[in-house]
C-alpha atoms as a PDB file:
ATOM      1  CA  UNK A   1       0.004 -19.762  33.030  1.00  0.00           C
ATOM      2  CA  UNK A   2      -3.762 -20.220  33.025  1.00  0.00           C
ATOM      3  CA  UNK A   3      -6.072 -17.263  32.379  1.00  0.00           C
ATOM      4  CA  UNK A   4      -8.382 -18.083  34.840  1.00  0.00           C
ATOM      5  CA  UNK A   5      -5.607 -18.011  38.099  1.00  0.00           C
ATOM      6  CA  UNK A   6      -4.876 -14.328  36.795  1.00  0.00           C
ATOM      7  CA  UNK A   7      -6.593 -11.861  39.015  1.00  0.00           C
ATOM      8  CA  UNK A   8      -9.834 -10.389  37.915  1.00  0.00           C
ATOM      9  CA  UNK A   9      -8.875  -6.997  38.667  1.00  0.00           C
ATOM     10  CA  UNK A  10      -5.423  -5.529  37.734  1.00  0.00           C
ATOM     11  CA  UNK A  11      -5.223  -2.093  39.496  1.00  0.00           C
ATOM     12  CA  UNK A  12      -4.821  -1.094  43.198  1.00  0.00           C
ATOM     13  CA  UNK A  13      -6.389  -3.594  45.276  1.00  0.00           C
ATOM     14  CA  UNK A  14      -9.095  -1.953  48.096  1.00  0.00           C
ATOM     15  CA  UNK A  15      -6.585  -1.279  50.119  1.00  0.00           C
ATOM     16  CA  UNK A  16      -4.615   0.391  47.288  1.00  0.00           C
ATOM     17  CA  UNK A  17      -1.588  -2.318  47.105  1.00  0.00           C
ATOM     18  CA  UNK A  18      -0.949  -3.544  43.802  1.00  0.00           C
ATOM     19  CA  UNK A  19      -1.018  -7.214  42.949  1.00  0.00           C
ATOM     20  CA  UNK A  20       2.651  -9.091  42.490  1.00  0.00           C
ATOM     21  CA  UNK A  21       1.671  -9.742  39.136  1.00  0.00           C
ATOM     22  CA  UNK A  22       0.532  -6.220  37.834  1.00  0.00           C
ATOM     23  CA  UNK A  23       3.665  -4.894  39.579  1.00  0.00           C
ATOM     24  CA  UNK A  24       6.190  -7.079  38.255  1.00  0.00           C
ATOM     25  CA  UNK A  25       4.056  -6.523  34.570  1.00  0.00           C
ATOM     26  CA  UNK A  26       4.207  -2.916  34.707  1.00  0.00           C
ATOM     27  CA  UNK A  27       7.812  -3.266  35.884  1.00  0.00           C
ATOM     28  CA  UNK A  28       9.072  -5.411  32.919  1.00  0.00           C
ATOM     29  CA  UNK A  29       6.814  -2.902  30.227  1.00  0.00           C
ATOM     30  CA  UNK A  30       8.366   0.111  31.711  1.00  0.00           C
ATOM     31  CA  UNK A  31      11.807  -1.235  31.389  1.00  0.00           C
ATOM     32  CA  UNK A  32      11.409  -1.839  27.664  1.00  0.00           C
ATOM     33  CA  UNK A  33      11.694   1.357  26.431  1.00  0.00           C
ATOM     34  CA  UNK A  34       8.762   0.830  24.203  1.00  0.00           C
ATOM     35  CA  UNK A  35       8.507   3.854  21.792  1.00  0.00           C
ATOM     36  CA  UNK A  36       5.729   4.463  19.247  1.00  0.00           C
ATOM     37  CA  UNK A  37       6.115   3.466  15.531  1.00  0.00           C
ATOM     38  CA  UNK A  38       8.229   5.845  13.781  1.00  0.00           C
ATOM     39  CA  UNK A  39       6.431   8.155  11.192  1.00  0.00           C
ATOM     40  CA  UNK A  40       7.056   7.449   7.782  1.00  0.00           C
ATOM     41  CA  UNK A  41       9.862   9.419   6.697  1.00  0.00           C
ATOM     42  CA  UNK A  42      10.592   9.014   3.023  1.00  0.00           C
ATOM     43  CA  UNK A  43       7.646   6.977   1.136  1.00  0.00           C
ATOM     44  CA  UNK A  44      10.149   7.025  -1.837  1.00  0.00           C
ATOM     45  CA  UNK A  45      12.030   3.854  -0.316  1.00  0.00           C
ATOM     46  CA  UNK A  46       8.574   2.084  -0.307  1.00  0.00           C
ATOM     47  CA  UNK A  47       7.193   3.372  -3.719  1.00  0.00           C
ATOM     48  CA  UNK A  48      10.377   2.466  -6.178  1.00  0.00           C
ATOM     49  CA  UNK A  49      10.576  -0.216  -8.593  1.00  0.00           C
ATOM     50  CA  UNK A  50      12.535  -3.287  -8.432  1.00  0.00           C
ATOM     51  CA  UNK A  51      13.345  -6.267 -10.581  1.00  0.00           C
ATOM     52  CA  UNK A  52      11.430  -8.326  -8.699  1.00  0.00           C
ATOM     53  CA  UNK A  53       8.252  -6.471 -10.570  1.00  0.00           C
ATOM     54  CA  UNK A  54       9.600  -7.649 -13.998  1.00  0.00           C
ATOM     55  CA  UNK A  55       6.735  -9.860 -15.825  1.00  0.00           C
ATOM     56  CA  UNK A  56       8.469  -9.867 -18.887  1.00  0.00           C
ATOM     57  CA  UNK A  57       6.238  -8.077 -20.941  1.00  0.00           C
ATOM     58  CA  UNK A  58       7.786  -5.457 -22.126  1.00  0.00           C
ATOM     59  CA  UNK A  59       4.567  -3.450 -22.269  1.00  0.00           C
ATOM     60  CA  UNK A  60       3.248  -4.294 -18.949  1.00  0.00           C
ATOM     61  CA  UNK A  61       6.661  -3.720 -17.257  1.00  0.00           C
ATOM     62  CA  UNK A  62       7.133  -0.397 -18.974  1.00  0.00           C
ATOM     63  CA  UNK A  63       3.799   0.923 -17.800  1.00  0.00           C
ATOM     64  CA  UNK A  64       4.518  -0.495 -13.923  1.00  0.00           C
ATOM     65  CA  UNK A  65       7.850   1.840 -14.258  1.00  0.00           C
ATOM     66  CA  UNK A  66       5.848   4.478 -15.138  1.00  0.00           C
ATOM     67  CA  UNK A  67       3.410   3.478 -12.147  1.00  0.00           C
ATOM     68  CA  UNK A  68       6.452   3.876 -10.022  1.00  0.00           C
ATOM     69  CA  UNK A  69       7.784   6.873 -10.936  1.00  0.00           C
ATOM     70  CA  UNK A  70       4.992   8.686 -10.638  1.00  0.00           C
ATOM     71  CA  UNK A  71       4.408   7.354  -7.237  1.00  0.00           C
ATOM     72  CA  UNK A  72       7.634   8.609  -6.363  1.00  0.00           C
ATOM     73  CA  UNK A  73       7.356  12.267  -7.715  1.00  0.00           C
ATOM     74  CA  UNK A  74       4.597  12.458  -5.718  1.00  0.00           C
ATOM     75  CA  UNK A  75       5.956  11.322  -2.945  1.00  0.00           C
ATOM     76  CA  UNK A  76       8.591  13.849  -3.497  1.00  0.00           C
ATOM     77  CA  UNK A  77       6.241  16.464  -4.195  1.00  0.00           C
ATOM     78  CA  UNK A  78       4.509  16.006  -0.681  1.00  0.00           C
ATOM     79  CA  UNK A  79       8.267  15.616   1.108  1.00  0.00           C
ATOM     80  CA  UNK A  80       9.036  18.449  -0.807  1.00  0.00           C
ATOM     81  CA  UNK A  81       6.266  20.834   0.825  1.00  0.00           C
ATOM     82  CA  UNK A  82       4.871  21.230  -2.951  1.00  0.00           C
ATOM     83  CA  UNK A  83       2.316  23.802  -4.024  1.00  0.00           C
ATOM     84  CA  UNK A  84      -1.202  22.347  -3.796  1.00  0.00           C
ATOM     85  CA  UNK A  85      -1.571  22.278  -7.543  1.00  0.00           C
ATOM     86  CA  UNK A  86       1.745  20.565  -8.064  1.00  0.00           C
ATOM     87  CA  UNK A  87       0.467  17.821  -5.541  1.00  0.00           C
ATOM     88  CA  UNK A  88      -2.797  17.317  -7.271  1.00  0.00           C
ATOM     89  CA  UNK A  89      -1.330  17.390 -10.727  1.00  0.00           C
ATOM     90  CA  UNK A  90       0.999  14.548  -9.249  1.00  0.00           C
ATOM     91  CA  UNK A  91      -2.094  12.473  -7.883  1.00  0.00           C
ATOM     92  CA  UNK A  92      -3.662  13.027 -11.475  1.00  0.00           C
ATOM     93  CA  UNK A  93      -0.707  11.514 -13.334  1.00  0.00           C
ATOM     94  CA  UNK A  94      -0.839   8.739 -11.124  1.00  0.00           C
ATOM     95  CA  UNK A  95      -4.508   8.129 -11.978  1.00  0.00           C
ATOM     96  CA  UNK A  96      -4.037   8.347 -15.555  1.00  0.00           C
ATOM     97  CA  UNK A  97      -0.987   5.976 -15.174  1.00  0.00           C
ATOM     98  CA  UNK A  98      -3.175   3.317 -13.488  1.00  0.00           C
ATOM     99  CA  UNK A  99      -5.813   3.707 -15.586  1.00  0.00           C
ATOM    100  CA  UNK A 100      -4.095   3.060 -18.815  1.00  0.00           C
ATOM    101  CA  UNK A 101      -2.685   0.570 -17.121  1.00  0.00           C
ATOM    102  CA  UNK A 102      -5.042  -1.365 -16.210  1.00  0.00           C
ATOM    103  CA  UNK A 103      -6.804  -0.981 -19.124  1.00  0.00           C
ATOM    104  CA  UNK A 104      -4.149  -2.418 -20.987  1.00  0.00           C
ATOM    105  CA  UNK A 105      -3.706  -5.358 -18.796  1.00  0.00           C
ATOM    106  CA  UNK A 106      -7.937  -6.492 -18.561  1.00  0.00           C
ATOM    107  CA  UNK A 107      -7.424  -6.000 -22.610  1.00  0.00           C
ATOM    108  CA  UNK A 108      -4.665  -8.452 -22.751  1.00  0.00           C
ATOM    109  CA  UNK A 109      -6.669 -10.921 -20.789  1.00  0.00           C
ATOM    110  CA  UNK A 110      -9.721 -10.876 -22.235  1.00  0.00           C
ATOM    111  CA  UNK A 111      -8.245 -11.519 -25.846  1.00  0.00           C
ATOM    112  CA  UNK A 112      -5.768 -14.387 -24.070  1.00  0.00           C
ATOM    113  CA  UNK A 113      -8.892 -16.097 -22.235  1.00  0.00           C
ATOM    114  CA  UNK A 114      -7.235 -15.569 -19.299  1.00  0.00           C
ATOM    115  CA  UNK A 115      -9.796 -17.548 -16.325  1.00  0.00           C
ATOM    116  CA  UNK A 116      -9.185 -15.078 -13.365  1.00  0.00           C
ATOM    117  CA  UNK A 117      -9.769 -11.686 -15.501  1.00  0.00           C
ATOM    118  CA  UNK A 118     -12.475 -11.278 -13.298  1.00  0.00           C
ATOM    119  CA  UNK A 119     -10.967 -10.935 -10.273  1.00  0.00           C
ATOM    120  CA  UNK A 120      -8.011  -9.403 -11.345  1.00  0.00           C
ATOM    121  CA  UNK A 121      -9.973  -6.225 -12.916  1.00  0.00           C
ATOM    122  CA  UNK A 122     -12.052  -6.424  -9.456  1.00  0.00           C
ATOM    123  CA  UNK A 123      -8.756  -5.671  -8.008  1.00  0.00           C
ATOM    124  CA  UNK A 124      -7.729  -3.076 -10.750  1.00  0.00           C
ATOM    125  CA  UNK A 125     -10.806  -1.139  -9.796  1.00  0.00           C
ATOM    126  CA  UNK A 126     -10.442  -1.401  -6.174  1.00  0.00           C
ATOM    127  CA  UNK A 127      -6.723   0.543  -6.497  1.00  0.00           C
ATOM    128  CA  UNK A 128      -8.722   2.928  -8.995  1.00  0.00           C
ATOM    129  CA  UNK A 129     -10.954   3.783  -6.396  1.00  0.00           C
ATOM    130  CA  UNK A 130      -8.593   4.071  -3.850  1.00  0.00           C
ATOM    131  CA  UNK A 131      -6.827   6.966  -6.403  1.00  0.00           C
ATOM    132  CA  UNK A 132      -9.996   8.343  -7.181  1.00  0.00           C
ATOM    133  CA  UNK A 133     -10.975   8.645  -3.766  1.00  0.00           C
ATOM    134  CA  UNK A 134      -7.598  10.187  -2.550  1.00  0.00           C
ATOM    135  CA  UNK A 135      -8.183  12.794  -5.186  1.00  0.00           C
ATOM    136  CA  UNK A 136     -11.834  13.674  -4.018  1.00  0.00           C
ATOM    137  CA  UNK A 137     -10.661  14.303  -0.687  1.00  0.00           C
ATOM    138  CA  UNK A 138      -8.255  16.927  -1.844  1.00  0.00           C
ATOM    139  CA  UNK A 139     -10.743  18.644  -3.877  1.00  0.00           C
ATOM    140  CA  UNK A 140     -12.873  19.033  -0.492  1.00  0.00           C
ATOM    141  CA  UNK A 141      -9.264  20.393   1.070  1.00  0.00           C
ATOM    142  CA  UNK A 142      -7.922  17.460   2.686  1.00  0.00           C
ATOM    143  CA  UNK A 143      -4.334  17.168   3.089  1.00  0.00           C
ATOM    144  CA  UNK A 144      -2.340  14.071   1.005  1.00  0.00           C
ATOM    145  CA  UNK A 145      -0.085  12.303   3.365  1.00  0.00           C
ATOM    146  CA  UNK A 146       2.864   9.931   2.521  1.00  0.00           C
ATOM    147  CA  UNK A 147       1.045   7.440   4.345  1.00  0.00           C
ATOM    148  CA  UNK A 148      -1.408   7.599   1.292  1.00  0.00           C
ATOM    149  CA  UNK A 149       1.736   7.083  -1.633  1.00  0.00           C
ATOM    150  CA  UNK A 150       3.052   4.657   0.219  1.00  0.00           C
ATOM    151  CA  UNK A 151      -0.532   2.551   0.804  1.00  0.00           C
ATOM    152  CA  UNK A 152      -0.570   2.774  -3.092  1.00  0.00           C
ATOM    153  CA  UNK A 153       3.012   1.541  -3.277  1.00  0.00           C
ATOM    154  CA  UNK A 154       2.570  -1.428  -1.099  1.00  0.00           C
ATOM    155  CA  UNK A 155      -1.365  -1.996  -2.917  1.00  0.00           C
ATOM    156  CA  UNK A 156       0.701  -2.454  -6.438  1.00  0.00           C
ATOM    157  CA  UNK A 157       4.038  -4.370  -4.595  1.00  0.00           C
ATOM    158  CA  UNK A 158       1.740  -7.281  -3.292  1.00  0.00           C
ATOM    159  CA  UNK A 159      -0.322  -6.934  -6.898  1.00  0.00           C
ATOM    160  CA  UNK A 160       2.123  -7.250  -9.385  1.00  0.00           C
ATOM    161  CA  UNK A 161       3.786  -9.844  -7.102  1.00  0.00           C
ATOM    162  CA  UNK A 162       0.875 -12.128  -6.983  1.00  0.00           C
ATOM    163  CA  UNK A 163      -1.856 -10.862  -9.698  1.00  0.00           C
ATOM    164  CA  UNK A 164       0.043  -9.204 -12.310  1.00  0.00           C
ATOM    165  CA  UNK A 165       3.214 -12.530 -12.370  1.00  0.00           C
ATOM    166  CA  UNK A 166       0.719 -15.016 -12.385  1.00  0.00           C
ATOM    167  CA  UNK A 167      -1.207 -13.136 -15.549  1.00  0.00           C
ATOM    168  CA  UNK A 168       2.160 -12.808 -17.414  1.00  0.00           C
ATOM    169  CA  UNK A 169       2.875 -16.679 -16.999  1.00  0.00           C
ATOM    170  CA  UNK A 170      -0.155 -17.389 -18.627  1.00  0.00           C
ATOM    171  CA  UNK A 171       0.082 -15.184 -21.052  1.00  0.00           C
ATOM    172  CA  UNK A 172       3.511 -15.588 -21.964  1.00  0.00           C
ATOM    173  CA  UNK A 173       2.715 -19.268 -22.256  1.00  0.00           C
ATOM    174  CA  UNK A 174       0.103 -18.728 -24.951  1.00  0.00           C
ATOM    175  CA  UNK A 175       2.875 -16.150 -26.950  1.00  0.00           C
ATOM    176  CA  UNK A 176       0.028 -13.491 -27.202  1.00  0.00           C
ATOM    177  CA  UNK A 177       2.162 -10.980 -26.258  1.00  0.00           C
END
């Protein structure tokens, strides 16, 4: 069908009919039983690690565990109905986590020479930000939500998928590690 032969208007006509095609539209979308995205339930199915994460370096791989479990405490924590101070220790081991982490990782490239070091700490610090900034807006009383653990869950999935394999091939190629 050609966009142009639809009718300008969709609602009631002047007369206060309803065009064939709006009706049989509103029709089909009513009979579709179209419900709204379910609310994330458990963030701990989207925030766990998996062998699919493995660079093999040790180091690295140990420290992405760690990234992962600490994700997932705190996502328990909030499921939980935690004390505030239990949540925001949570979301402080997390950033402590990343940061060694990513310290660890920039230090491994820069010694290896590694040509997109750049870019890859660009994207360290954009995840660091992300943590930092979750953490400001619970010191000005803003409530965590597992939409939040799970954003940082699917931030390091597509990372360590892309960024963090491609860095260990290199690396792993020169035997620095």
């Amino acid at each position: 069908m050609i966009l142009s032969n639809l009718p300008r208007r969709v609602g009631p006509t002047s007369d206060g009919r309803i065009p064939v095609l709006a009706r049989n539209f509103l029709m089909l979308w009513y009979s579709l039983d179209v419900k709204p995205a379910p609310a994330i339930r458990s963030a701990r199915s989207l925030v766990r690690w998996r062998r699919q994460f493995e660079t093999g370096l040790e180091p690295i791989d140990q420290q992405h565990r760690e990234l992962f479990e600490a994700l997932a405490r705190l996502a328990a924590d909030l499921e939980a109905g935690a004390p505030r101070g239990q949540v925001d220790e949570g979301l402080a081991a997390l950033a402590r986590h990343l940061i060694k982490h990513c310290q660890t990782e920039e230090t491994l490239m820069k010694e290896a020479g590694f040509a997109d070091r750049i870019v890859h700490a660009n994207q360290h610090q954009d995840l660091v930000l992300q943590v930092r900034d979750l953490q400001h807006r619970r010191t000005k009383g803003q409530e965590l939500g597992l939409e939040a653990v799970a954003s940082v869950g699917e931030w390091l999935d597509h990372h360590i998928c892309e960024s963090d394999l491609a860095m260990a091939g290199y690396l792993k190629t020169l035997r620095t590690v």
